[in-house]
PDB file of N, CA and C in Angstrom:
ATOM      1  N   UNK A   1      92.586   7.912  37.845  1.00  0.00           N
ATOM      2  CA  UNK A   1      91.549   7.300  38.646  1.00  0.00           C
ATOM      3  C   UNK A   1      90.245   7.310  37.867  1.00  0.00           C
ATOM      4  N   UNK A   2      89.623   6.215  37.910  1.00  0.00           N
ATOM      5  CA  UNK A   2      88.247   6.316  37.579  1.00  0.00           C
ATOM      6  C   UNK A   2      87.210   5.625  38.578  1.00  0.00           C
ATOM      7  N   UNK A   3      85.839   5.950  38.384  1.00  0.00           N
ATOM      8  CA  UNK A   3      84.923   5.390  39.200  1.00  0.00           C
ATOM      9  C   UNK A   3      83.657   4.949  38.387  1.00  0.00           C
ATOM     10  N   UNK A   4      82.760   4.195  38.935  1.00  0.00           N
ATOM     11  CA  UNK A   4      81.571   3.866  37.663  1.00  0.00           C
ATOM     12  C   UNK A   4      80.141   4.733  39.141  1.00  0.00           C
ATOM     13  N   UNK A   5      79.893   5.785  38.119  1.00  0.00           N
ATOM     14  CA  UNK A   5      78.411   6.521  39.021  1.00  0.00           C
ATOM     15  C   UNK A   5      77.782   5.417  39.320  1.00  0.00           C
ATOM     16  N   UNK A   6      77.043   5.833  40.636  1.00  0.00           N
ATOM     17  CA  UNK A   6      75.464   5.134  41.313  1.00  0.00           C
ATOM     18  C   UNK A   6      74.386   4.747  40.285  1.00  0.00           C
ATOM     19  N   UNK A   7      74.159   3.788  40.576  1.00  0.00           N
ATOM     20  CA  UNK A   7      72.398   3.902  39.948  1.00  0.00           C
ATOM     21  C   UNK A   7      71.469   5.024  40.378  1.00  0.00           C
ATOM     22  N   UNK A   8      71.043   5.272  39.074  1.00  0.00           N
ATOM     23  CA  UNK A   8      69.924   6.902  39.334  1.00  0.00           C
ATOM     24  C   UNK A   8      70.881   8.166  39.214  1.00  0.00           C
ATOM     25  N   UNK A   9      72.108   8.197  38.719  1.00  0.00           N
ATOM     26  CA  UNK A   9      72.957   9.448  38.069  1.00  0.00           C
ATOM     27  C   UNK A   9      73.018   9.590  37.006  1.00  0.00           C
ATOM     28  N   UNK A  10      73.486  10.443  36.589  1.00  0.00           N
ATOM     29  CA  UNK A  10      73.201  11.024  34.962  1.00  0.00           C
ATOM     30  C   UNK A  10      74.745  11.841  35.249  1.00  0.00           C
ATOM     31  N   UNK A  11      75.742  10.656  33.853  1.00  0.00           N
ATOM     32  CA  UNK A  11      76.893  11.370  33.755  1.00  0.00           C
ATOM     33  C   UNK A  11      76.725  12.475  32.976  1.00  0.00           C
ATOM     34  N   UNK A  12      77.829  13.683  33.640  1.00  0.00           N
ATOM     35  CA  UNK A  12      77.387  14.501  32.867  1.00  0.00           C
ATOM     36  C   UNK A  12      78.637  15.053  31.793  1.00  0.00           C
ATOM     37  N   UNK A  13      79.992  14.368  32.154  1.00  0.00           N
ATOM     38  CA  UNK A  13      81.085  14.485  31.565  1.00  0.00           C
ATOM     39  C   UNK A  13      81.986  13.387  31.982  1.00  0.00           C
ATOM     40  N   UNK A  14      82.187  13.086  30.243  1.00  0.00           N
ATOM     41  CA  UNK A  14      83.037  11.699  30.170  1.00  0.00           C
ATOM     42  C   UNK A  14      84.565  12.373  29.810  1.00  0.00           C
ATOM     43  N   UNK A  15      85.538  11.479  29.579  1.00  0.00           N
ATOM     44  CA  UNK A  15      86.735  11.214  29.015  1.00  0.00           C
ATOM     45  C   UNK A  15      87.233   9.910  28.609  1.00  0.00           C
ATOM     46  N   UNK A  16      87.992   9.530  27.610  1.00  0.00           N
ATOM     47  CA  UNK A  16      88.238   8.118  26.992  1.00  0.00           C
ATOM     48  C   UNK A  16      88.722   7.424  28.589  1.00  0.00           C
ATOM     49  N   UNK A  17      88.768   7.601  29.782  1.00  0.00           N
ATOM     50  CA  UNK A  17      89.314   7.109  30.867  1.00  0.00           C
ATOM     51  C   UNK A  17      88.036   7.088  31.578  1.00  0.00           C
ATOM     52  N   UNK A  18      86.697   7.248  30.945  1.00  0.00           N
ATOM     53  CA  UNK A  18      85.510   6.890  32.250  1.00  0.00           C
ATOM     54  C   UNK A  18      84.962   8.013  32.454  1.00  0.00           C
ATOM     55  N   UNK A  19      84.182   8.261  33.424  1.00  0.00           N
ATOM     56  CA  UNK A  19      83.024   9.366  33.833  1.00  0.00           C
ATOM     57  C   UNK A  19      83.641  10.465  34.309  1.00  0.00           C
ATOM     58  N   UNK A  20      83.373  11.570  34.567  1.00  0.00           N
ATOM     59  CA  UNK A  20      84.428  12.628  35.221  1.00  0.00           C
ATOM     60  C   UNK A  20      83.666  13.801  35.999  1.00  0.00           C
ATOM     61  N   UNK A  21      82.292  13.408  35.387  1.00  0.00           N
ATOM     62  CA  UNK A  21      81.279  14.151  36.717  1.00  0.00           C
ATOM     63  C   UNK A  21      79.532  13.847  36.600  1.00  0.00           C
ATOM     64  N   UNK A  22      79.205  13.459  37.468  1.00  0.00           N
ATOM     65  CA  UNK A  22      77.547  13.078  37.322  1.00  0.00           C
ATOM     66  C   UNK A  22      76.784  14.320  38.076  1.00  0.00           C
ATOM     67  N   UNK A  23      75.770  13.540  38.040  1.00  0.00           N
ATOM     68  CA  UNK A  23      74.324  14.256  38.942  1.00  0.00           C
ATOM     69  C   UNK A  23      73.740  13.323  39.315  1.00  0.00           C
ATOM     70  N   UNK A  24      73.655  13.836  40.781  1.00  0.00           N
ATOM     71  CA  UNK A  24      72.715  12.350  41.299  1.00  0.00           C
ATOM     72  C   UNK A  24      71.688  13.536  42.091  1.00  0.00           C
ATOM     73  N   UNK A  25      70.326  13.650  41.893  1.00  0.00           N
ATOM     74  CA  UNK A  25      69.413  14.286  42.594  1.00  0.00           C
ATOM     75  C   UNK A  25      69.654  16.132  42.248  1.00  0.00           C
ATOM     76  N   UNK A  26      70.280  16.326  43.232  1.00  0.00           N
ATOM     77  CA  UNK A  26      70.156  17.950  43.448  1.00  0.00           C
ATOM     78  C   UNK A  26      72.000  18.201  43.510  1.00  0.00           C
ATOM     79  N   UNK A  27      72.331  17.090  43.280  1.00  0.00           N
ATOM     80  CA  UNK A  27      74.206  16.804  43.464  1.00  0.00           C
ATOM     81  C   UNK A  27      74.602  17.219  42.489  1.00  0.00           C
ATOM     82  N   UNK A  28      75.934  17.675  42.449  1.00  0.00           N
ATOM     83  CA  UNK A  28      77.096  17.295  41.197  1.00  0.00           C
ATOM     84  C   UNK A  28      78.314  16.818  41.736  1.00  0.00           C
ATOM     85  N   UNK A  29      78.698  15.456  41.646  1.00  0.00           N
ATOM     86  CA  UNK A  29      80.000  14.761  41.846  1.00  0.00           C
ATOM     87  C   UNK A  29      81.459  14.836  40.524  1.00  0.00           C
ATOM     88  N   UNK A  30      82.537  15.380  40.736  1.00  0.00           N
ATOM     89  CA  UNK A  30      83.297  15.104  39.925  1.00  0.00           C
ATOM     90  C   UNK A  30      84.790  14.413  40.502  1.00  0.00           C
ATOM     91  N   UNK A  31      85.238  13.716  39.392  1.00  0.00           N
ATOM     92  CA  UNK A  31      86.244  13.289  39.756  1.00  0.00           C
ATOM     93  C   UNK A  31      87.855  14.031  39.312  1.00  0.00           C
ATOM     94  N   UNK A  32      87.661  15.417  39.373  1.00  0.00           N
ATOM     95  CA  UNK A  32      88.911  16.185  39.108  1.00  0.00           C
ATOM     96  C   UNK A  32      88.718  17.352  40.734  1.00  0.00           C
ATOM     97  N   UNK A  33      89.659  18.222  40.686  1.00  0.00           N
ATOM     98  CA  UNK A  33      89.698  19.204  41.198  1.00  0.00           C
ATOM     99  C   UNK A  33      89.184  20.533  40.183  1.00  0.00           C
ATOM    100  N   UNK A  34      87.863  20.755  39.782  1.00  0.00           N
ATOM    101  CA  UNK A  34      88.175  22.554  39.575  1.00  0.00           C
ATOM    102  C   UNK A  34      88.733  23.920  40.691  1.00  0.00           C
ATOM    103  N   UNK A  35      88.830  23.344  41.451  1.00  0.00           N
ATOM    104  CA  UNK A  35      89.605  24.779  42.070  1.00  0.00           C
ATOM    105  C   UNK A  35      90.692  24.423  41.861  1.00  0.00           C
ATOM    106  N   UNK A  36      91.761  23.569  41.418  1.00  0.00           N
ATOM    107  CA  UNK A  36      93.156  23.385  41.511  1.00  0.00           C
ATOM    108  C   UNK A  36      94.010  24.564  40.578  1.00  0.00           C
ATOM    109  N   UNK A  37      94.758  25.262  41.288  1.00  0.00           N
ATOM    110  CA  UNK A  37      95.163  26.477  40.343  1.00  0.00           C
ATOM    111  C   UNK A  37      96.664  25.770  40.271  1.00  0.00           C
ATOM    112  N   UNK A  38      97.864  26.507  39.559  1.00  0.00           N
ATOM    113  CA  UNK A  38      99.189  26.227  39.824  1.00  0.00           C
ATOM    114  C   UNK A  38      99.880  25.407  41.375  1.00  0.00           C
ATOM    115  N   UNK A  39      99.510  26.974  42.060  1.00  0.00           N
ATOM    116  CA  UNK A  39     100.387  27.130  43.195  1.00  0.00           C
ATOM    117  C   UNK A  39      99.700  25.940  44.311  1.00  0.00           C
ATOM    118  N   UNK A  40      98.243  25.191  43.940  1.00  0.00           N
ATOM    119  CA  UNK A  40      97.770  24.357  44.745  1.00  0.00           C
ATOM    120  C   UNK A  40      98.294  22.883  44.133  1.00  0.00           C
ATOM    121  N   UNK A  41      98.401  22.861  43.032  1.00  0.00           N
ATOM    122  CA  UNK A  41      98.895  21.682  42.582  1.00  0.00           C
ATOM    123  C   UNK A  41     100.681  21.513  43.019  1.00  0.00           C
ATOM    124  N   UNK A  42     101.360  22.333  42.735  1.00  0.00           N
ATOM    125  CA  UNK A  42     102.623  23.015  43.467  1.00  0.00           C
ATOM    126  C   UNK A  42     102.925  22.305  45.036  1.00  0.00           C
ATOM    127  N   UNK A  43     101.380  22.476  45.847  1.00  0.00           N
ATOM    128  CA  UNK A  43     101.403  22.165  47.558  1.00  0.00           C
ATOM    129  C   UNK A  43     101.546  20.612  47.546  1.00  0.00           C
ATOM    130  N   UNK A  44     100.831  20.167  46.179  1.00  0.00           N
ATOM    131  CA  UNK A  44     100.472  19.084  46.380  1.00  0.00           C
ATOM    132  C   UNK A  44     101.702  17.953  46.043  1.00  0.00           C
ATOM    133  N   UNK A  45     102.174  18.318  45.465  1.00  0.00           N
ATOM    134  CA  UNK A  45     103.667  17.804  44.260  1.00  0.00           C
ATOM    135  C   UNK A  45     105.144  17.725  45.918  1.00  0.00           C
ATOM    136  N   UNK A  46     104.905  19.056  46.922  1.00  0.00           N
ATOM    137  CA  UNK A  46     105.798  19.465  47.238  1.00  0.00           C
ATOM    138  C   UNK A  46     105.420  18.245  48.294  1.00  0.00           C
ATOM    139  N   UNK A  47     104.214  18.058  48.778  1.00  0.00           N
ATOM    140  CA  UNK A  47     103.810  17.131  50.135  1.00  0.00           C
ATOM    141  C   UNK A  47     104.074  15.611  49.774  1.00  0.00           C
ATOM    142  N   UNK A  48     104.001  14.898  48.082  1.00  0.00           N
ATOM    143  CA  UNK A  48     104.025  13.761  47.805  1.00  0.00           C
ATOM    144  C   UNK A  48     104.176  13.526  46.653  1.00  0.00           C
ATOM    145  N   UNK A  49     105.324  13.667  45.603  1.00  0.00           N
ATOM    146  CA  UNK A  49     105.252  13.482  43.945  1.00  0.00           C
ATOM    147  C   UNK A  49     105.305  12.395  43.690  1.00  0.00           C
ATOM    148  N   UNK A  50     104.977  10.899  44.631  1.00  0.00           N
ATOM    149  CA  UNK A  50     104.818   9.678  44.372  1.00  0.00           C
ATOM    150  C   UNK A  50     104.140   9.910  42.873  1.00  0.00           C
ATOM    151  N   UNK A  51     103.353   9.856  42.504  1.00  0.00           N
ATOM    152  CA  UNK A  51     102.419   9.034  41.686  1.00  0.00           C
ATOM    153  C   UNK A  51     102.778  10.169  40.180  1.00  0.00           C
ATOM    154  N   UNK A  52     103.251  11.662  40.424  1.00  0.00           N
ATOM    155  CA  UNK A  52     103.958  11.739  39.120  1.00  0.00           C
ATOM    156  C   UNK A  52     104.933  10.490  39.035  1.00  0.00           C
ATOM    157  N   UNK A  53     105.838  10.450  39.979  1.00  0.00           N
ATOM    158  CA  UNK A  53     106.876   9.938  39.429  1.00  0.00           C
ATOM    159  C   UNK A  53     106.832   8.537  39.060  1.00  0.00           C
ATOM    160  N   UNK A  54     105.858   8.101  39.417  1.00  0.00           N
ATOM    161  CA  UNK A  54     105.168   6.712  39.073  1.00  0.00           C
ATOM    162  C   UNK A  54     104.792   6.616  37.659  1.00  0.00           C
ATOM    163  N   UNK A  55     104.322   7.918  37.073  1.00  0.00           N
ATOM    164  CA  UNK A  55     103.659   7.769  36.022  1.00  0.00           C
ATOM    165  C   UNK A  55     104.508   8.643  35.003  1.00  0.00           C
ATOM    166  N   UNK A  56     105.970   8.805  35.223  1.00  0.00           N
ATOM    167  CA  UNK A  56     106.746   9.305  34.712  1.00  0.00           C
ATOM    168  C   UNK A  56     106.112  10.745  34.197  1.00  0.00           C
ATOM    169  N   UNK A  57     105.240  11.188  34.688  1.00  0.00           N
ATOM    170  CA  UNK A  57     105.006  12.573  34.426  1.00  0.00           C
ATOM    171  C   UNK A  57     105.739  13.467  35.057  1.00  0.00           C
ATOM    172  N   UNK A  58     106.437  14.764  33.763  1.00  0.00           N
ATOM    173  CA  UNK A  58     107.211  15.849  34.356  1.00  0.00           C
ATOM    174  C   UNK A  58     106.659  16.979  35.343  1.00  0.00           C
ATOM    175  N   UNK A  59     106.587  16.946  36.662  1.00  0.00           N
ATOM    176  CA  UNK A  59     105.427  18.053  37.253  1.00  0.00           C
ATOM    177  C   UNK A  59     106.182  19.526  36.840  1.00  0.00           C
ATOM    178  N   UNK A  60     107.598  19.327  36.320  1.00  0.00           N
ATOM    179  CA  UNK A  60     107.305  21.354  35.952  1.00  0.00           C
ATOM    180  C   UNK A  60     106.626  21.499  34.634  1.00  0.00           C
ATOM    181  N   UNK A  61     106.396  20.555  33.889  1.00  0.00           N
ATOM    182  CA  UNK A  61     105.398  20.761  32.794  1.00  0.00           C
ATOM    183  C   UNK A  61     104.302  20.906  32.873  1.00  0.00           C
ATOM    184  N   UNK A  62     103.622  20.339  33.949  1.00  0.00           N
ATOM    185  CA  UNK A  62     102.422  19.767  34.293  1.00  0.00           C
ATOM    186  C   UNK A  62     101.958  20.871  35.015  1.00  0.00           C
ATOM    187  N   UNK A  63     102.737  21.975  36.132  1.00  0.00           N
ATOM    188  CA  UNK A  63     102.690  23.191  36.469  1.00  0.00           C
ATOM    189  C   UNK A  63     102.512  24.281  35.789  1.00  0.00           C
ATOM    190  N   UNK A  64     103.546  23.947  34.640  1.00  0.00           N
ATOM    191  CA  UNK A  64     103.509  25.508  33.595  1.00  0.00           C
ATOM    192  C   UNK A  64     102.573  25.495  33.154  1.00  0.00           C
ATOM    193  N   UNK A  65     101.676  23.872  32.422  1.00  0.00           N
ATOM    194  CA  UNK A  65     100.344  24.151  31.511  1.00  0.00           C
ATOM    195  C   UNK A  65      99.401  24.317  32.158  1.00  0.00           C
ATOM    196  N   UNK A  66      99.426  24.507  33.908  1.00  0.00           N
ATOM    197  CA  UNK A  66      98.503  24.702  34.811  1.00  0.00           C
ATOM    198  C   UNK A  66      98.457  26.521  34.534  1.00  0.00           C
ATOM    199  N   UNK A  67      99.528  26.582  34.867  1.00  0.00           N
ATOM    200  CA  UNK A  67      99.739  28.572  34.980  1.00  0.00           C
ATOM    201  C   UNK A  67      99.004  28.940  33.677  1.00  0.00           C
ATOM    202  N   UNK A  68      99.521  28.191  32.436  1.00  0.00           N
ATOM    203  CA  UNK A  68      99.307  28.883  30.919  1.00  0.00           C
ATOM    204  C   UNK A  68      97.678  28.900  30.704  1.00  0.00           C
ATOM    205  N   UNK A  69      96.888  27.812  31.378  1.00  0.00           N
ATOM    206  CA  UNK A  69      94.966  27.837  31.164  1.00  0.00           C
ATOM    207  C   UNK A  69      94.348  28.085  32.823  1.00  0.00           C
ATOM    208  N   UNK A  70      95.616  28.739  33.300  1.00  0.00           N
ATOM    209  CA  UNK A  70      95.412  29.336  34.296  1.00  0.00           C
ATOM    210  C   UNK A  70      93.859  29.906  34.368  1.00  0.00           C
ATOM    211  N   UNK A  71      93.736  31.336  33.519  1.00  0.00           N
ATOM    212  CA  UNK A  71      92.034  32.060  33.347  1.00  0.00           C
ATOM    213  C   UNK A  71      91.224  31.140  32.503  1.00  0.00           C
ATOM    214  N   UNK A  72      91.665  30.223  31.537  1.00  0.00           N
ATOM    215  CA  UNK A  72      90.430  29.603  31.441  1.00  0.00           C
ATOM    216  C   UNK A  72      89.722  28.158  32.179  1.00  0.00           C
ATOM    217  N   UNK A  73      90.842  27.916  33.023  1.00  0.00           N
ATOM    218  CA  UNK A  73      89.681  27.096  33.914  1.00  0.00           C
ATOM    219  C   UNK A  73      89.391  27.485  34.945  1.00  0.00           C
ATOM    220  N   UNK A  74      89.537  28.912  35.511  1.00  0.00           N
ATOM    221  CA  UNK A  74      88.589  29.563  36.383  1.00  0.00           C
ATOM    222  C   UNK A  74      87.542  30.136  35.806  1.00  0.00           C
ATOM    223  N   UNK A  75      87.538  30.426  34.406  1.00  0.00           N
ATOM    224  CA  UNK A  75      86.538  30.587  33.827  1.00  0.00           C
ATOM    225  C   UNK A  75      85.403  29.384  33.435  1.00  0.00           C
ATOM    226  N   UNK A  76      86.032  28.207  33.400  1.00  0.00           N
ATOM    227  CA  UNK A  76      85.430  26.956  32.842  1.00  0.00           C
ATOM    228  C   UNK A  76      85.017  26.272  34.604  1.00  0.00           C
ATOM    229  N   UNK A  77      85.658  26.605  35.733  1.00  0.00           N
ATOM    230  CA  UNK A  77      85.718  26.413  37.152  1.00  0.00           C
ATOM    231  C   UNK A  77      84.130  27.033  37.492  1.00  0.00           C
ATOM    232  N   UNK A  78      84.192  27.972  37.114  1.00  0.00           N
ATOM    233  CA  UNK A  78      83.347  29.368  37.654  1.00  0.00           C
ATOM    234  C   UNK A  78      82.071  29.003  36.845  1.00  0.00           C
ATOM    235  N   UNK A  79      82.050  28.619  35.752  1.00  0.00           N
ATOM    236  CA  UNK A  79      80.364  28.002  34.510  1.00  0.00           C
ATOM    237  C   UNK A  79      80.214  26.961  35.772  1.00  0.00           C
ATOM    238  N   UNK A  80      80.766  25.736  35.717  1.00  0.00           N
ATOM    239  CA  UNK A  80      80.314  24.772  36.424  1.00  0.00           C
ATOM    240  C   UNK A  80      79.941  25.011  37.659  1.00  0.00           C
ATOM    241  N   UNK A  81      80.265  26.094  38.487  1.00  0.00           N
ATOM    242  CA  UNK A  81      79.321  26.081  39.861  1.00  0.00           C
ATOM    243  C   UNK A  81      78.207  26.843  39.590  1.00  0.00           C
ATOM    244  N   UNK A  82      78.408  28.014  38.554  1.00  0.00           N
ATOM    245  CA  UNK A  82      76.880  28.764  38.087  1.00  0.00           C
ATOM    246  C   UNK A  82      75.992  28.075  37.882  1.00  0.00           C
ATOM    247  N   UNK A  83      76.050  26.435  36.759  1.00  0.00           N
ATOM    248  CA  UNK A  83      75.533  25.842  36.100  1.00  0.00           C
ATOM    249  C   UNK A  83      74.745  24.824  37.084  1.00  0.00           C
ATOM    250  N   UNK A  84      75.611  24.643  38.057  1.00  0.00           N
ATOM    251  CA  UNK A  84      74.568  24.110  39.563  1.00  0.00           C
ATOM    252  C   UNK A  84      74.148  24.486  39.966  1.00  0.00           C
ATOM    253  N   UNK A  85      74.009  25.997  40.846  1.00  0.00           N
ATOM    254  CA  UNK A  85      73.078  26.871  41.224  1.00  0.00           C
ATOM    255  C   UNK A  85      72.004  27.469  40.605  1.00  0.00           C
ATOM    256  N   UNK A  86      72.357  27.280  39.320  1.00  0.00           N
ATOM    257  CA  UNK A  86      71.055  27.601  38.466  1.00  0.00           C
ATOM    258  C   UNK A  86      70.188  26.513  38.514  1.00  0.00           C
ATOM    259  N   UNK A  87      70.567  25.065  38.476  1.00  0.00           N
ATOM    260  CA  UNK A  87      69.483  24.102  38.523  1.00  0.00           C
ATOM    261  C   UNK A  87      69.402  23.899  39.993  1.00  0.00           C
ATOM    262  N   UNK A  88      69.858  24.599  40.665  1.00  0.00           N
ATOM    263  CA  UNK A  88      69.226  24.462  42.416  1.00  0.00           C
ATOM    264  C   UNK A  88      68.304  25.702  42.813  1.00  0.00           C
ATOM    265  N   UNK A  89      68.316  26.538  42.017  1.00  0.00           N
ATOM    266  CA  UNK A  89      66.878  27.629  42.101  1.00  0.00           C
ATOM    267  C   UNK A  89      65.794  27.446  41.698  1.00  0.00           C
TER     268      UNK A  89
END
């Protein structure tokens, strides 16, 4: 999925697929999940694997490399909400 930010945002992270999180005012919009751990992506696969299977993606792969950067994107999860509250003080 991609989206094109509002006028008056400031992207603040791209990918060769488009924008992936702005700032608009006192906001931060992104277009991923950082809280998504394994076992939530897991809920999500179990309720509707349409669109893996659409996109021929393997979800037990797609699970395991969730588990394996498991601590570092709660670590990389956890900067990005610091990194807003610091510019909201």
């Amino acid at each position: 999925d991609t989206f094109g930010p509002p006028g008056g945002s400031t992207v603040v992270a791209r990918t060769d697929t488009g924008p992936q999180a702005y700032t608009l005012g006192p906001h931060v919009l992104v277009q991923f999940h950082p809280e998504a751990t394994a076992e939530i992506v897991e809920s999500w696969l179990a309720f509707d694997d349409a669109d893996f299977r659409a996109a021929e993606i393997d979800a037990a792969v797609t699970v395991a490399a969730l588990r394996e950067g498991e601590a570092d994107a709660r670590r990389r999860a956890s900067a990005l909400v610091d990194r807003f509250l610091e510019g909201c003080a």
